[in-house]
PDB file of N, CA and C in Angstrom:
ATOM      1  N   UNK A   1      68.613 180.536 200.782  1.00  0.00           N
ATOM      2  CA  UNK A   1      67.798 180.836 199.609  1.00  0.00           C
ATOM      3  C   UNK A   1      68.293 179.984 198.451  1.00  0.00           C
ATOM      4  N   UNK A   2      67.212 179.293 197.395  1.00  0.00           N
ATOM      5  CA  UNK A   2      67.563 178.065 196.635  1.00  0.00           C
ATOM      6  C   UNK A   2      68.217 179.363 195.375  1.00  0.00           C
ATOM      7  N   UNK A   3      68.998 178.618 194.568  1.00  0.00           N
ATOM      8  CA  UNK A   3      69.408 179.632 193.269  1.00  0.00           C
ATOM      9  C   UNK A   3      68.565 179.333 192.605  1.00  0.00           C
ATOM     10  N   UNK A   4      68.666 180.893 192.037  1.00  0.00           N
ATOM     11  CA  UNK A   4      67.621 181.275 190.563  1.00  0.00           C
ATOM     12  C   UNK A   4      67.702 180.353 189.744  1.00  0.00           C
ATOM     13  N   UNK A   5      69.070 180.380 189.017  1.00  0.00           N
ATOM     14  CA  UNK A   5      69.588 180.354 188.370  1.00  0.00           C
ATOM     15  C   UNK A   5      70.585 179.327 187.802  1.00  0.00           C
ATOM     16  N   UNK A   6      70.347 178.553 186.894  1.00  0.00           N
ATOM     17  CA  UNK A   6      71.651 177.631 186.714  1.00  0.00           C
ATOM     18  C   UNK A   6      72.264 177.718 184.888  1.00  0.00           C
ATOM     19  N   UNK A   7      73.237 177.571 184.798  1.00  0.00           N
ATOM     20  CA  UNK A   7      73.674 177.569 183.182  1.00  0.00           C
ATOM     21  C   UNK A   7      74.302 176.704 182.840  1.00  0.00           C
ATOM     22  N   UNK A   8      74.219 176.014 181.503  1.00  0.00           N
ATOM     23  CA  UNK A   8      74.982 175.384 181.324  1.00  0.00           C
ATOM     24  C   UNK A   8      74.826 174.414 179.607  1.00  0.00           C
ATOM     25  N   UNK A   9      75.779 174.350 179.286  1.00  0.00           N
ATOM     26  CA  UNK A   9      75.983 173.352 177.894  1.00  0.00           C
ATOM     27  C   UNK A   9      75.264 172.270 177.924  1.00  0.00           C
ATOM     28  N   UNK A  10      74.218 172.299 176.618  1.00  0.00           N
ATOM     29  CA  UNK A  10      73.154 170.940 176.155  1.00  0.00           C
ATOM     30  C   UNK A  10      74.330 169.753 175.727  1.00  0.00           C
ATOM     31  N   UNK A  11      74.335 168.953 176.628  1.00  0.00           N
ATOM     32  CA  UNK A  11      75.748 168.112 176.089  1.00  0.00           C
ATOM     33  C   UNK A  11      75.430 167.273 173.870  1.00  0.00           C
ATOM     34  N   UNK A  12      76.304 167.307 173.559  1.00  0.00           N
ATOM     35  CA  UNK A  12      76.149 166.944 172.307  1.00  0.00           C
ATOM     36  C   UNK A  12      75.180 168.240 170.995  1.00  0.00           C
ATOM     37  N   UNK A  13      75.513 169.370 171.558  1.00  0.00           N
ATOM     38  CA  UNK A  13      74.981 170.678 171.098  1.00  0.00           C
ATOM     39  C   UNK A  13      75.963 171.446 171.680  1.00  0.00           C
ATOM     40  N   UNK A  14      75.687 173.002 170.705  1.00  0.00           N
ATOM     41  CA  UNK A  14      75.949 174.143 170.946  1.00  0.00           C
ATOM     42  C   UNK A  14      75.006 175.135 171.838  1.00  0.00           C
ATOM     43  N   UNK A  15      73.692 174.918 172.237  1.00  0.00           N
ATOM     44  CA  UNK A  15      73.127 175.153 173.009  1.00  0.00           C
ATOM     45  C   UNK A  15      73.265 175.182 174.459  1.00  0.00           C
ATOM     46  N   UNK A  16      73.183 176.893 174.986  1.00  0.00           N
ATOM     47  CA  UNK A  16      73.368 176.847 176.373  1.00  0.00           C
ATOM     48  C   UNK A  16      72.285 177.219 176.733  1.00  0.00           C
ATOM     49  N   UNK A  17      71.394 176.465 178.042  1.00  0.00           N
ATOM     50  CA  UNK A  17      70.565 176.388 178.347  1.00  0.00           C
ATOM     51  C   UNK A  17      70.848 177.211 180.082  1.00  0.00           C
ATOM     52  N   UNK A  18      69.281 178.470 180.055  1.00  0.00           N
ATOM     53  CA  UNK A  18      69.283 178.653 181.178  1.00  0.00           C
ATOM     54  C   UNK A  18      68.316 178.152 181.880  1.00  0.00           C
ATOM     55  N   UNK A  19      68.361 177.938 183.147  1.00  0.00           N
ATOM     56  CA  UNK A  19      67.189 177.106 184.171  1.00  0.00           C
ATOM     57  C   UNK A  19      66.770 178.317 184.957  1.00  0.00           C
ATOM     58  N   UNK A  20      65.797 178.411 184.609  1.00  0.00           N
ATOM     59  CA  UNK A  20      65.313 179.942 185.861  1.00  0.00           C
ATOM     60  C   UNK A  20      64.261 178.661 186.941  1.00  0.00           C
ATOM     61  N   UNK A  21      64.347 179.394 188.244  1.00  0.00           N
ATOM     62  CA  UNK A  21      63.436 178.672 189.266  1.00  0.00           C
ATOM     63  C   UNK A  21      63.173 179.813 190.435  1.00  0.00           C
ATOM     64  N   UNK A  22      62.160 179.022 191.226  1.00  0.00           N
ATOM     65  CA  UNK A  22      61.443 179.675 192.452  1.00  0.00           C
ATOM     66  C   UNK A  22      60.946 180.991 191.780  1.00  0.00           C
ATOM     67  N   UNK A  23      60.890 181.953 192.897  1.00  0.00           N
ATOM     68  CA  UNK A  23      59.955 183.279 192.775  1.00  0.00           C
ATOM     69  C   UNK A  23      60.703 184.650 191.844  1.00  0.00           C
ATOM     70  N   UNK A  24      60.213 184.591 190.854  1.00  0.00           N
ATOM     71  CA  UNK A  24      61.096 185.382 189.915  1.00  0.00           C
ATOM     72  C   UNK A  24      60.305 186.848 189.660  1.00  0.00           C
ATOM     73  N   UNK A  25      60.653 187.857 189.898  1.00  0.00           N
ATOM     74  CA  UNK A  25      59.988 189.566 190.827  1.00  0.00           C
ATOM     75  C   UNK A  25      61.002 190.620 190.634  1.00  0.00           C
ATOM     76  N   UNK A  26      60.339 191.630 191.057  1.00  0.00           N
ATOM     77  CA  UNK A  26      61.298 192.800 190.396  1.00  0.00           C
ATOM     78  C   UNK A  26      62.500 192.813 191.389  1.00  0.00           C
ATOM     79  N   UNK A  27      63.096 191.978 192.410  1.00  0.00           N
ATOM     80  CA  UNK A  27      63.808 192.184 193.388  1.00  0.00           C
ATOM     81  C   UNK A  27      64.756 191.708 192.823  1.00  0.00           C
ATOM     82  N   UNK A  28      64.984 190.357 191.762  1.00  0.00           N
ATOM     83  CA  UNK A  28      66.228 190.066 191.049  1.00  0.00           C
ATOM     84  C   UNK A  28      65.781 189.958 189.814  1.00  0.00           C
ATOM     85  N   UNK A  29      65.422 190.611 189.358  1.00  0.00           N
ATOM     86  CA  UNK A  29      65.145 190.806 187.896  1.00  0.00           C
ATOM     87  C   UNK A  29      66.704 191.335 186.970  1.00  0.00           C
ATOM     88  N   UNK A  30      67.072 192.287 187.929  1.00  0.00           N
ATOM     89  CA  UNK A  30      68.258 193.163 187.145  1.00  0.00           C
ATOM     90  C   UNK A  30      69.356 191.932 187.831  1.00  0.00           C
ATOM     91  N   UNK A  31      69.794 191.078 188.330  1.00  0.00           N
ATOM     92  CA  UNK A  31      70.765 190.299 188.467  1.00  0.00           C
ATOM     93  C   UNK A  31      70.151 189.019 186.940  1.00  0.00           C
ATOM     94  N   UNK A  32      69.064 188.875 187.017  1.00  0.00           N
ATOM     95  CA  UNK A  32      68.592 187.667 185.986  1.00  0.00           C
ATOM     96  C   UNK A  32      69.076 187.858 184.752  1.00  0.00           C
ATOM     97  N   UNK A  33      68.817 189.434 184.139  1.00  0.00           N
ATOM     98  CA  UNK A  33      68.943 190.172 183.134  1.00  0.00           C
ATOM     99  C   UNK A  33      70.748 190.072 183.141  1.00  0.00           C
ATOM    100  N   UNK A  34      71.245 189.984 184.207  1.00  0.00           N
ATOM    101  CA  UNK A  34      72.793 190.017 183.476  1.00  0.00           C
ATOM    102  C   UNK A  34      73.330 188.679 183.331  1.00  0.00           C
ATOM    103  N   UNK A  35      72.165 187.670 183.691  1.00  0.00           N
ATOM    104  CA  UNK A  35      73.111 186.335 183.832  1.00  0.00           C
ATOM    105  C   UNK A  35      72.487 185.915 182.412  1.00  0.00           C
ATOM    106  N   UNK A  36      71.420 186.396 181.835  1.00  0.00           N
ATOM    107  CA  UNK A  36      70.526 185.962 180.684  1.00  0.00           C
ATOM    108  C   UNK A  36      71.591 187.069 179.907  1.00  0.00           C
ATOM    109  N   UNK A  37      71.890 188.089 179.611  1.00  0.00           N
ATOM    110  CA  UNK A  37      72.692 188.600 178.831  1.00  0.00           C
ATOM    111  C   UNK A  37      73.825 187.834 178.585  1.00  0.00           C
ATOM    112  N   UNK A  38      74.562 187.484 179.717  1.00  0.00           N
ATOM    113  CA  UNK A  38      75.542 186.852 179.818  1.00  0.00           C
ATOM    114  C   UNK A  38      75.627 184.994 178.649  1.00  0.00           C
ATOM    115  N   UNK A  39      75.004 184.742 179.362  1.00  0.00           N
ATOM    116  CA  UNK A  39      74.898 183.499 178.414  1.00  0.00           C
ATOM    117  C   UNK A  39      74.769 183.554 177.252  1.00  0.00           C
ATOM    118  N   UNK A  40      73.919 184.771 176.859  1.00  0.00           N
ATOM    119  CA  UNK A  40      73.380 185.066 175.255  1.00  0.00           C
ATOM    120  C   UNK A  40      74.797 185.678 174.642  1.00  0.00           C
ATOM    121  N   UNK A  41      75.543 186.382 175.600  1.00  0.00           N
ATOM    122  CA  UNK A  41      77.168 186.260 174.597  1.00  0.00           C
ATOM    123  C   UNK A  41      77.839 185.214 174.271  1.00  0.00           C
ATOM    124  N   UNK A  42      77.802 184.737 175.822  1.00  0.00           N
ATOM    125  CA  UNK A  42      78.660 183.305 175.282  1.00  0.00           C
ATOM    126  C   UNK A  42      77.975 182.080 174.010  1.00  0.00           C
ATOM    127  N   UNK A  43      76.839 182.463 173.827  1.00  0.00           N
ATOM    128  CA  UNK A  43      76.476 181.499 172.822  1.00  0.00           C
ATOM    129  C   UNK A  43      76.888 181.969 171.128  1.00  0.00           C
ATOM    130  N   UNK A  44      76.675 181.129 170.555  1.00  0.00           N
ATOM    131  CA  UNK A  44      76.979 181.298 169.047  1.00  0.00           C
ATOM    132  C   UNK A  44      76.054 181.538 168.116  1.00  0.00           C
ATOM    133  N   UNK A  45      74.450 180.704 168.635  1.00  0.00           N
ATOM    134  CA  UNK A  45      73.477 181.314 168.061  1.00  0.00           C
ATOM    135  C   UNK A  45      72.142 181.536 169.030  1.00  0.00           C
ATOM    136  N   UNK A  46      72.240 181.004 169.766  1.00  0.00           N
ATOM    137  CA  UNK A  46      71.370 181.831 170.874  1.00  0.00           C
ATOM    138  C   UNK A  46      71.365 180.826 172.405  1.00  0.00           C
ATOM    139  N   UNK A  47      69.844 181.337 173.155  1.00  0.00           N
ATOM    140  CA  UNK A  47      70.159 180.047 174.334  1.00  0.00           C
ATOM    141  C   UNK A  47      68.535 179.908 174.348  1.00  0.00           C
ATOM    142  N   UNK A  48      68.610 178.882 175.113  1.00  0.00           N
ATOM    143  CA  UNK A  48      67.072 178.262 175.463  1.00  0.00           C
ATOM    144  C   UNK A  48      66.947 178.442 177.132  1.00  0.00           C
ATOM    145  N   UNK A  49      65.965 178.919 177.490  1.00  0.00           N
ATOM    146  CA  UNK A  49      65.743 179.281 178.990  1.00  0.00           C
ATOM    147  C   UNK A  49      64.606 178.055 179.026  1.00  0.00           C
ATOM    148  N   UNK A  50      64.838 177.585 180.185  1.00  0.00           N
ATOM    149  CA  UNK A  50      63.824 176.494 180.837  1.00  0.00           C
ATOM    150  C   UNK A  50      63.564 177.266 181.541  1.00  0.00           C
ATOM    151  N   UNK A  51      61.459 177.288 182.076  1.00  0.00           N
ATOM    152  CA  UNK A  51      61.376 178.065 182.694  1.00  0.00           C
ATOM    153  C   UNK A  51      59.924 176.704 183.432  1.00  0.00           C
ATOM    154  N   UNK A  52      60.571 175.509 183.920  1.00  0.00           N
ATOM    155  CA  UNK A  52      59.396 174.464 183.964  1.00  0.00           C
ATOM    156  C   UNK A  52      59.988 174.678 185.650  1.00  0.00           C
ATOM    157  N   UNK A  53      60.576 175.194 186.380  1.00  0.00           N
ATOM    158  CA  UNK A  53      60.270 175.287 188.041  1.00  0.00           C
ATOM    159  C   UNK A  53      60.436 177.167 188.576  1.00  0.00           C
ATOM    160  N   UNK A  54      59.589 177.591 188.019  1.00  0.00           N
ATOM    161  CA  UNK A  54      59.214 178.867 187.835  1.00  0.00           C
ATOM    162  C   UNK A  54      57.750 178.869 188.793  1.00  0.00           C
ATOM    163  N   UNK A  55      57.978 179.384 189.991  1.00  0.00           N
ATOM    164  CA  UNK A  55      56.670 178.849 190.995  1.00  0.00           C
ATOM    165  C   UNK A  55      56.090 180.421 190.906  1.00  0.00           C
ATOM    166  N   UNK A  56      56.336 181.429 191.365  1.00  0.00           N
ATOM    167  CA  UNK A  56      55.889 182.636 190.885  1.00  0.00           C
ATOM    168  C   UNK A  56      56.888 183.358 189.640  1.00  0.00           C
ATOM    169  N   UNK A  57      55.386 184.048 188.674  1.00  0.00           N
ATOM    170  CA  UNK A  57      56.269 185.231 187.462  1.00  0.00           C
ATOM    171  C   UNK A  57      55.890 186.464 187.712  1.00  0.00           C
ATOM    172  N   UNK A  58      56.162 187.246 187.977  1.00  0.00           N
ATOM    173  CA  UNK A  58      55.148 188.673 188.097  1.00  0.00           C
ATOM    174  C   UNK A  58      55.153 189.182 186.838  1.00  0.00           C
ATOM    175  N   UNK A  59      54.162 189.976 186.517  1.00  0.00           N
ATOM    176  CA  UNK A  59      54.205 190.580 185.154  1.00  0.00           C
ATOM    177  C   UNK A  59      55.109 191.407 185.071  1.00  0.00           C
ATOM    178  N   UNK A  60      56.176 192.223 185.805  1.00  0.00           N
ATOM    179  CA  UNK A  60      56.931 192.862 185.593  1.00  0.00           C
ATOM    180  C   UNK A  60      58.470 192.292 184.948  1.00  0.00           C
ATOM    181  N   UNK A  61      58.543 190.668 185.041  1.00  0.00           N
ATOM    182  CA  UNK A  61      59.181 189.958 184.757  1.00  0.00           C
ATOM    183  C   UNK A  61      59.259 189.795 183.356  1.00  0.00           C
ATOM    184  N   UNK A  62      58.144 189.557 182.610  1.00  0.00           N
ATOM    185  CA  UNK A  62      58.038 189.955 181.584  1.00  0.00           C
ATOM    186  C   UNK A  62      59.166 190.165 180.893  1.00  0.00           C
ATOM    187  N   UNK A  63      59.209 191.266 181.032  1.00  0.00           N
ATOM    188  CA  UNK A  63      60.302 192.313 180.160  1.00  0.00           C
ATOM    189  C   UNK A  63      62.032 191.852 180.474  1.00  0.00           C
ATOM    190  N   UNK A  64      62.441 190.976 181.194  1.00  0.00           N
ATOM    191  CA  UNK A  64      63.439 190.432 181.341  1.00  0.00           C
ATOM    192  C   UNK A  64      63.743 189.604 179.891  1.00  0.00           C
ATOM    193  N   UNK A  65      62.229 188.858 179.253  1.00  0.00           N
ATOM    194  CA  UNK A  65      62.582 187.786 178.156  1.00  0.00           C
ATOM    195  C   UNK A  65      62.175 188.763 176.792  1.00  0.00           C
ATOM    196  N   UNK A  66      61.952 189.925 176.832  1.00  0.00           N
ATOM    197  CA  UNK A  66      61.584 190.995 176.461  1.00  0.00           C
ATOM    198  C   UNK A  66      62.880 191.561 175.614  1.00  0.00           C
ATOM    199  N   UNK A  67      63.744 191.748 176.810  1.00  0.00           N
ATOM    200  CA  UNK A  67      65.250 192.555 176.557  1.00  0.00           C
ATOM    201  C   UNK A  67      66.011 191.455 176.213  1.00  0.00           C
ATOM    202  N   UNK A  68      66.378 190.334 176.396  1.00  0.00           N
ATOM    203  CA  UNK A  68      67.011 189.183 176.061  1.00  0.00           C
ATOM    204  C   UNK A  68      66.390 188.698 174.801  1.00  0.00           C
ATOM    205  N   UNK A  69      65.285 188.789 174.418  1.00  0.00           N
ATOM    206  CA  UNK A  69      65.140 188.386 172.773  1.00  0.00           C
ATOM    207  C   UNK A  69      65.190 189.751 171.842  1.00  0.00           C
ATOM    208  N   UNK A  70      64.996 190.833 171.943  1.00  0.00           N
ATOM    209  CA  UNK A  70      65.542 192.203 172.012  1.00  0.00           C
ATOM    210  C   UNK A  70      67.214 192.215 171.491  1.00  0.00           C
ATOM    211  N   UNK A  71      67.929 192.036 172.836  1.00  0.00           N
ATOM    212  CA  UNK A  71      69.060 191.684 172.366  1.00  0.00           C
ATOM    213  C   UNK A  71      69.791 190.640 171.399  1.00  0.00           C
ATOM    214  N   UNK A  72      69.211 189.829 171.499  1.00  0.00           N
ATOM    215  CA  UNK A  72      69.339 188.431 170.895  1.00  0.00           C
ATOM    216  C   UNK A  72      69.222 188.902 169.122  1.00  0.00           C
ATOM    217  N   UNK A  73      68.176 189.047 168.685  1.00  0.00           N
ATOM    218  CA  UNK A  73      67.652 190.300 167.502  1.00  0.00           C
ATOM    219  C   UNK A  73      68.769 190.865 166.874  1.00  0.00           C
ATOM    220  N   UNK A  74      68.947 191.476 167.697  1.00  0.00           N
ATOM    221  CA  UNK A  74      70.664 192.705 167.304  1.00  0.00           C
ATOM    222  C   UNK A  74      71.469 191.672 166.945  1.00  0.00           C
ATOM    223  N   UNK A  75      71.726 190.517 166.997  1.00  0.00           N
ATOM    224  CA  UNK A  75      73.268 189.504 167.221  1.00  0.00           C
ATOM    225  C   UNK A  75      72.966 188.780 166.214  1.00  0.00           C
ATOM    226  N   UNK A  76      71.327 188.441 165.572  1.00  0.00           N
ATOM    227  CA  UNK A  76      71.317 187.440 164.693  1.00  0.00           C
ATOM    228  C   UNK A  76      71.163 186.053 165.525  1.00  0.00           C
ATOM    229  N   UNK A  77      70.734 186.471 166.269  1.00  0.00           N
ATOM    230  CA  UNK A  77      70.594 185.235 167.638  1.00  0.00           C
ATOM    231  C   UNK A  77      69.229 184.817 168.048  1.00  0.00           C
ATOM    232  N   UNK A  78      69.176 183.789 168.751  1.00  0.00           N
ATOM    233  CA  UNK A  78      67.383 183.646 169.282  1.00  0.00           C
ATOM    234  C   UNK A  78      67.144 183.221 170.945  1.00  0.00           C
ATOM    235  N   UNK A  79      66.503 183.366 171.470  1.00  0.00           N
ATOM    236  CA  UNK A  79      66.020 182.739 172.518  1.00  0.00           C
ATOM    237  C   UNK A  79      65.003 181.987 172.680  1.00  0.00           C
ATOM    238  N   UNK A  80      64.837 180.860 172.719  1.00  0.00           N
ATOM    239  CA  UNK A  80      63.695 179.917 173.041  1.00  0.00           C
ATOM    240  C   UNK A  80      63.808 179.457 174.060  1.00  0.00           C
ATOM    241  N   UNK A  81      62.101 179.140 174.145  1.00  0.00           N
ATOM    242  CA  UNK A  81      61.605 178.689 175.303  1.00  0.00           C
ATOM    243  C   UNK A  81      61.126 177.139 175.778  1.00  0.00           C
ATOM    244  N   UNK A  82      61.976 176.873 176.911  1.00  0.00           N
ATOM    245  CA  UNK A  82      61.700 175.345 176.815  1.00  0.00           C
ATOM    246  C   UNK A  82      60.958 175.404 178.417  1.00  0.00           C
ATOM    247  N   UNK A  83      59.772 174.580 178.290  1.00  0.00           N
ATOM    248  CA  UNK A  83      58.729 173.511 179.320  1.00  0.00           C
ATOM    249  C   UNK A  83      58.967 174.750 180.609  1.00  0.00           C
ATOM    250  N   UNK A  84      57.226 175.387 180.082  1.00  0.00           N
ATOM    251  CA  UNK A  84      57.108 176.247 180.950  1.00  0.00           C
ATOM    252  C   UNK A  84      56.188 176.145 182.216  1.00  0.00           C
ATOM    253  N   UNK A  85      56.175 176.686 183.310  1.00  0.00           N
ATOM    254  CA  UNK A  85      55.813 176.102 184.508  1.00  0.00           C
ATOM    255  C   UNK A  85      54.064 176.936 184.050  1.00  0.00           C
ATOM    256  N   UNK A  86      53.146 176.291 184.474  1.00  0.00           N
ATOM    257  CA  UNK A  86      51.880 176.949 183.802  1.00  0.00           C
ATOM    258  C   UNK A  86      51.599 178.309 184.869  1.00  0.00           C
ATOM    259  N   UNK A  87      52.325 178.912 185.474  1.00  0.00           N
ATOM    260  CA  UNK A  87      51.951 179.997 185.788  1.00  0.00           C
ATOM    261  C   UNK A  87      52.838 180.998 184.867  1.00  0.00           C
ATOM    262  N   UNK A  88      53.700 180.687 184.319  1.00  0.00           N
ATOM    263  CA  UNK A  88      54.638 181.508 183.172  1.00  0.00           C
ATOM    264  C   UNK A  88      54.030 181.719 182.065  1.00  0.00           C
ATOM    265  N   UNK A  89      53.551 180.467 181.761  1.00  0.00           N
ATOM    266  CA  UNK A  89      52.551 179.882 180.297  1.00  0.00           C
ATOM    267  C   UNK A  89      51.541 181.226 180.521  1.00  0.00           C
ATOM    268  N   UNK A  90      50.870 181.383 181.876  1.00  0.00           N
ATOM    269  CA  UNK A  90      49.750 181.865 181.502  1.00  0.00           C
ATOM    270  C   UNK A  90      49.250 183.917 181.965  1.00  0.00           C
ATOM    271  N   UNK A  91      50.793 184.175 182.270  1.00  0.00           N
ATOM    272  CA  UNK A  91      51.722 185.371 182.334  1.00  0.00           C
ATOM    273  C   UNK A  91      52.000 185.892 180.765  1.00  0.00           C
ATOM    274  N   UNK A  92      52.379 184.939 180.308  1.00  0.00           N
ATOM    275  CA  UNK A  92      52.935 185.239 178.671  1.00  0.00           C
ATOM    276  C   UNK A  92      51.607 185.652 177.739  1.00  0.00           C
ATOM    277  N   UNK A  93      50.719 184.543 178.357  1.00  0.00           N
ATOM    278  CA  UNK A  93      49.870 184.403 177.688  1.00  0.00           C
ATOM    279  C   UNK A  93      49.180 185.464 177.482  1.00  0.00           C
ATOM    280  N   UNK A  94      48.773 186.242 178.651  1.00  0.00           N
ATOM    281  CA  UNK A  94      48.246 187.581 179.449  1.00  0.00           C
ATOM    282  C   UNK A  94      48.544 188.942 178.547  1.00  0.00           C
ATOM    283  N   UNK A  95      49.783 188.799 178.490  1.00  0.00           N
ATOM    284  CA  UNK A  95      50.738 189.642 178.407  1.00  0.00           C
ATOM    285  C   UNK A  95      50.815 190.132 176.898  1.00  0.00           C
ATOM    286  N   UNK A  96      50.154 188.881 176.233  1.00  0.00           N
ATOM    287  CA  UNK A  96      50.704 188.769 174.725  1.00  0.00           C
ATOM    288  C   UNK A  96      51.584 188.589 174.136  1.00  0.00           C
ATOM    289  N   UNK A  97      52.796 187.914 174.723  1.00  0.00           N
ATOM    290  CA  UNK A  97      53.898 188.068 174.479  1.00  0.00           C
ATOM    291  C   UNK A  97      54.673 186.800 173.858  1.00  0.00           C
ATOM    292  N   UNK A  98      53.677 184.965 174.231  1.00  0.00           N
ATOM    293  CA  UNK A  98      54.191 184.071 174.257  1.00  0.00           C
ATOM    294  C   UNK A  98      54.584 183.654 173.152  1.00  0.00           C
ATOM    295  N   UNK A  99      53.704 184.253 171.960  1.00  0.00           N
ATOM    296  CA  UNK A  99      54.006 183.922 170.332  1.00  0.00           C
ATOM    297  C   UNK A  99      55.403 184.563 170.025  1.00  0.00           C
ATOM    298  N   UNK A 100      56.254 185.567 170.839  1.00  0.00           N
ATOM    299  CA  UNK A 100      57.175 185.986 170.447  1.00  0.00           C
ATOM    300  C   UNK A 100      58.493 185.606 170.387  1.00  0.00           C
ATOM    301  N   UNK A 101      58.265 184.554 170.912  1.00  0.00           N
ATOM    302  CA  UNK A 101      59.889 183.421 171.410  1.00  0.00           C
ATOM    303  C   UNK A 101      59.658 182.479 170.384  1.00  0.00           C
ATOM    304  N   UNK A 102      60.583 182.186 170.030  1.00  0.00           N
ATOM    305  CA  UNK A 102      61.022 180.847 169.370  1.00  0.00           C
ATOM    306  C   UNK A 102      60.865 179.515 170.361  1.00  0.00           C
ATOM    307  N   UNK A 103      60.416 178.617 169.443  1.00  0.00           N
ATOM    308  CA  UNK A 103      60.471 177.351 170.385  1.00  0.00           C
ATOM    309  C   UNK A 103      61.648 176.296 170.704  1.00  0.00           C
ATOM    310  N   UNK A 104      61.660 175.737 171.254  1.00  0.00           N
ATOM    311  CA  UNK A 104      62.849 174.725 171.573  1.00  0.00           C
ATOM    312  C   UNK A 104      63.147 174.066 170.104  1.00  0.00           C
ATOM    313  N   UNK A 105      63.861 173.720 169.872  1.00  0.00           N
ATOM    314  CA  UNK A 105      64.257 173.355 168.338  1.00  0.00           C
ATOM    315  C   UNK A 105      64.254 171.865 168.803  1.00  0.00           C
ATOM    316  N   UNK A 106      64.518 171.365 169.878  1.00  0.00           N
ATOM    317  CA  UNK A 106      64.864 170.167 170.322  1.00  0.00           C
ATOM    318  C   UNK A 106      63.195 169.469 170.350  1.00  0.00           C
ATOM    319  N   UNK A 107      61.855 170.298 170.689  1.00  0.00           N
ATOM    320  CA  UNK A 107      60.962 170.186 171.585  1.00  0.00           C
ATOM    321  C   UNK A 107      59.782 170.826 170.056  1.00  0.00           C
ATOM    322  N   UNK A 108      60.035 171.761 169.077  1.00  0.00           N
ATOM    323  CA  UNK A 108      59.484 171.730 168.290  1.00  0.00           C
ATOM    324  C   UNK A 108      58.427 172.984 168.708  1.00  0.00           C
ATOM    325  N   UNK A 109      58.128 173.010 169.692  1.00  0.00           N
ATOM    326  CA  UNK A 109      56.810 173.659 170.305  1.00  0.00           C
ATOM    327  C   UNK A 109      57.364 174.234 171.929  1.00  0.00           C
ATOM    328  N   UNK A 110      56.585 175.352 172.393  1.00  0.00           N
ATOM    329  CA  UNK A 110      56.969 175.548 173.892  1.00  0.00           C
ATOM    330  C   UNK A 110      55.773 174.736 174.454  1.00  0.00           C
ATOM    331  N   UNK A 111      56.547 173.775 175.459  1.00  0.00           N
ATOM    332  CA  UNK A 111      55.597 172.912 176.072  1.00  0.00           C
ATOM    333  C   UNK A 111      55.016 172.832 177.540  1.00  0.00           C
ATOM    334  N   UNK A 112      53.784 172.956 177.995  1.00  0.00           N
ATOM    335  CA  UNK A 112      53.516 173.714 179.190  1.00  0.00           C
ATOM    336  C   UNK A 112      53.730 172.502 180.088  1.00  0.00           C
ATOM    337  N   UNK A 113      53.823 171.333 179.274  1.00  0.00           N
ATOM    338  CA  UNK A 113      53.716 170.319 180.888  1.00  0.00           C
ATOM    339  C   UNK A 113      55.002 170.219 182.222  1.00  0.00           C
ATOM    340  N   UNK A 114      54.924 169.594 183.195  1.00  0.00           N
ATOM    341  CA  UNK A 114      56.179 169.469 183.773  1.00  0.00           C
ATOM    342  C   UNK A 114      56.507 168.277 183.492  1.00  0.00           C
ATOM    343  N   UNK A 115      58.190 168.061 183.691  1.00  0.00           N
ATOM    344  CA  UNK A 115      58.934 167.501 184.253  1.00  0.00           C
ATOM    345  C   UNK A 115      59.364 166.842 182.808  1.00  0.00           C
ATOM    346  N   UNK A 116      59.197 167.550 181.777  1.00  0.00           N
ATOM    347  CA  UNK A 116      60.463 167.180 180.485  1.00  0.00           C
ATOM    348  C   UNK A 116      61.447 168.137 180.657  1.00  0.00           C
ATOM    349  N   UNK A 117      62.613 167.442 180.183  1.00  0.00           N
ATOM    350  CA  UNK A 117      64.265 167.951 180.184  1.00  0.00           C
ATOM    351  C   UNK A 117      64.292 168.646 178.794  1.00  0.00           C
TER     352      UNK A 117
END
């Protein structure tokens, strides 16, 4: 099974960036939620989740970027969203939820196309 999940330092920034990928569902939702908590401590002012190889979102997923900008809130912190895979884009969209993230500061805007870094 490919990992969810990857983390790691925007080199020449304070930004830690998470990479979510493949089929993201209520089956690891509560492992996602601690690795997305997780990072959001270790940062100083927040993190940016890439969510551009995100092949399925279920709407129950949702609420994972839900509780992580939630938390984020409490800290004085943010989460943005960088180059989303257009089935996420259009989950958020659904959902009502996509105006609620901050955008990539790097990127200006959350951007639906693939294959920007």
């Amino acid at each position: 099974m490919p990992t969810l999940v990857s983390i790691h330092s925007a080199p020449h920034t304070e930004e830690i960036v998470v990479v979510l990928r493949g089929e993201i569902d209520y089956a690891c939702e509560e492992m996602l939620l601690r690795c997305l908590t997780s990072a959001l401590s270790a940062s100083a002012r927040g993190i940016v989740i890439d969510l551009s190889k995100v092949s399925f979102w279920a709407c129950s997923s949702v609420k994972l970027l839900l509780a992580t900008r939630q938390l984020a809130q409490r800290h004085g912190k943010t989460v943005s969203l960088r180059t989303l895979s257009p089935v996420v884009r259009r989950v958020l969209e659904l959902s009502g939820t996509l105006h609620l993230f901050a955008t990539d500061p790097a990127r200006g805007r959350v951007d639906g196309s693939r294959g920007l870094a």
